[in-house]
N, C-alpha and C. Protein backbone atom coordinates (compact mmCIF):
# COMPACT_ATOMS: atom_id res chain seq x y z
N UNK A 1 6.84 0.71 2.18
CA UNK A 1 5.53 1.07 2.65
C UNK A 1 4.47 0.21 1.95
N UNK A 2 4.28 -0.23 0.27
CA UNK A 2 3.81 -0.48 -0.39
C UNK A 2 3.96 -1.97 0.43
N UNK A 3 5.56 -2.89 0.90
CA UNK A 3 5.18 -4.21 1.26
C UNK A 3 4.71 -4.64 2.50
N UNK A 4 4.40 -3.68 3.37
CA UNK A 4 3.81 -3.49 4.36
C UNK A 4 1.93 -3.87 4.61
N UNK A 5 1.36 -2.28 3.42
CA UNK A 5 0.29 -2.74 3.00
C UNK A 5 -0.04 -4.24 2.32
N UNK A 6 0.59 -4.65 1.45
CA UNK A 6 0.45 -5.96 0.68
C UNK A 6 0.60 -6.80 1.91
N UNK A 7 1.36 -7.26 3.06
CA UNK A 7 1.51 -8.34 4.01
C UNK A 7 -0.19 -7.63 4.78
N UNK A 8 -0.46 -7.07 4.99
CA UNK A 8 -1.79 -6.76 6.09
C UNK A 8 -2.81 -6.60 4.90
N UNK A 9 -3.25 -6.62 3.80
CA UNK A 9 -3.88 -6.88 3.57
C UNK A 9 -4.33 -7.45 2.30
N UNK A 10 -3.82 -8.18 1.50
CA UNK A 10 -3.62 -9.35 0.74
C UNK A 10 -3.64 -10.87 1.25
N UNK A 11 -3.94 -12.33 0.51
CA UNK A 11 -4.11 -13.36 0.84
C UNK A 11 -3.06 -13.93 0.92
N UNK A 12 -2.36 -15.63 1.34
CA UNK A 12 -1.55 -16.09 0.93
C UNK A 12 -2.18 -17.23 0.16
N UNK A 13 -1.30 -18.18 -0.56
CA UNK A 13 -1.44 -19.38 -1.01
C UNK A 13 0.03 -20.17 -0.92
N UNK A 14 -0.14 -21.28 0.01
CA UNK A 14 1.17 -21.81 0.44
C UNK A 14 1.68 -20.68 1.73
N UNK A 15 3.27 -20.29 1.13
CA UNK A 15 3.72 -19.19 1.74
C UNK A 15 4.23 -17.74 0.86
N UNK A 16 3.27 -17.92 -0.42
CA UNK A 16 3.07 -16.70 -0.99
C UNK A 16 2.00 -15.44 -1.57
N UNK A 17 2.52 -14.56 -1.37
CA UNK A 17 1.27 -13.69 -1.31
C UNK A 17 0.32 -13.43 -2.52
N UNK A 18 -1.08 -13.50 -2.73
CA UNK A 18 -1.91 -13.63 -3.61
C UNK A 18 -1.71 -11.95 -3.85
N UNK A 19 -1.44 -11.54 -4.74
CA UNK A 19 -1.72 -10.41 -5.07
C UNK A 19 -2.59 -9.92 -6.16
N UNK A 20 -3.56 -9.19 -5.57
CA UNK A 20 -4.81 -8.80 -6.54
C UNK A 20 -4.83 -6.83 -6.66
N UNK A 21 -5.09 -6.73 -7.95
CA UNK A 21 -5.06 -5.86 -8.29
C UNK A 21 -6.28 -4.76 -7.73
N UNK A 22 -7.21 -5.61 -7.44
CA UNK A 22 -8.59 -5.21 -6.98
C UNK A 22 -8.68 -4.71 -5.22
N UNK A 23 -7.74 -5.62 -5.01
CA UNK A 23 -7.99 -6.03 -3.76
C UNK A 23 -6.26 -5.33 -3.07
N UNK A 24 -5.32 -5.53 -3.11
CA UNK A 24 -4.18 -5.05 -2.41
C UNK A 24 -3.93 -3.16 -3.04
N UNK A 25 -3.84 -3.00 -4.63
CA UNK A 25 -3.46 -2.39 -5.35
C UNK A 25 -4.13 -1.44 -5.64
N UNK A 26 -5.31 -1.24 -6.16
CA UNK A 26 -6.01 -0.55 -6.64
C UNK A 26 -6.78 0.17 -5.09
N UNK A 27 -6.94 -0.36 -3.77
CA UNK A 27 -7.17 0.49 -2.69
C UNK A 27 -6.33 0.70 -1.58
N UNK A 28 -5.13 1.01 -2.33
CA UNK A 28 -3.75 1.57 -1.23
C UNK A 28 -3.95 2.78 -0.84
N UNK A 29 -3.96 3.27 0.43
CA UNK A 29 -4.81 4.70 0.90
C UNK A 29 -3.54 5.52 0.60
N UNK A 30 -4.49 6.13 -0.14
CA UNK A 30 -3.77 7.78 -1.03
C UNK A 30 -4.53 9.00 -0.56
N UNK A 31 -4.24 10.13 -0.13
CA UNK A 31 -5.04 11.47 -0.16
C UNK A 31 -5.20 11.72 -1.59
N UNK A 32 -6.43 12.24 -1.97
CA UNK A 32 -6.96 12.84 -3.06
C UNK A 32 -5.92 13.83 -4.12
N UNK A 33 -5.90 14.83 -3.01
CA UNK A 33 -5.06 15.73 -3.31
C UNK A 33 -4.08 16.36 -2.04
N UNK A 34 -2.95 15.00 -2.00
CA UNK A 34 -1.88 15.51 -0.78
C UNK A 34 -1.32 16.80 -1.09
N UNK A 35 -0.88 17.22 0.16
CA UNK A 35 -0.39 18.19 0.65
C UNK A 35 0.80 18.31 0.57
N UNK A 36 1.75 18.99 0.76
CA UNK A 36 3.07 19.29 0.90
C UNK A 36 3.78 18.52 1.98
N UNK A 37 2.88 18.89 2.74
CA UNK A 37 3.69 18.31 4.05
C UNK A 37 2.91 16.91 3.82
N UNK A 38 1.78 16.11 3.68
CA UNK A 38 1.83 14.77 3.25
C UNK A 38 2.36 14.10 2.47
N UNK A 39 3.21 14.74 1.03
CA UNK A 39 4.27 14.26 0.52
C UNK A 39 5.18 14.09 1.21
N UNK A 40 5.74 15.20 1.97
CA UNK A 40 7.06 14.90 2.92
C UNK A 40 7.01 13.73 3.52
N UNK A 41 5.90 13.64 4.22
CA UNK A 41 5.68 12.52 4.87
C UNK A 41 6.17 11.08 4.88
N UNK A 42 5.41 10.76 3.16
CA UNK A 42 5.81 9.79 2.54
C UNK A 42 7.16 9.66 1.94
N UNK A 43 7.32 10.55 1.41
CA UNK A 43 8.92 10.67 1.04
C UNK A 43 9.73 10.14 2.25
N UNK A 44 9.44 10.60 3.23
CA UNK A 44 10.45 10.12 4.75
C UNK A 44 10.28 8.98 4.82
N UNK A 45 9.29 8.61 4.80
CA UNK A 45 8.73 6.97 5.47
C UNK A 45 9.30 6.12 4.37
N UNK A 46 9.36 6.46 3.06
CA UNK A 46 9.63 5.42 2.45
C UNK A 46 11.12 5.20 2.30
């Protein structure tokens, strides 16, 4: 899930991915305070 986000929205240089802490990492969409069933969620998907 995590290399998903990083390919859509991170840079490349050459044919590798710029990864910024600011920028890929630090705004990976999280609920505040997930839910039960939004853990499940993720748990499945990943």
């Amino acid at each position: 899930m995590h290399n998903a986000w990083m390919r859509y929205t991170c840079g490349r240089l050459k044919s590798d991915f710029r990864y910024y802490k600011d920028i890929v990492y630090n705004n990976y969409p999280w609920p505040d305070e997930p839910s039960d069933k939004q853990r499940a969620a993720v748990e499945a998907a990943a």
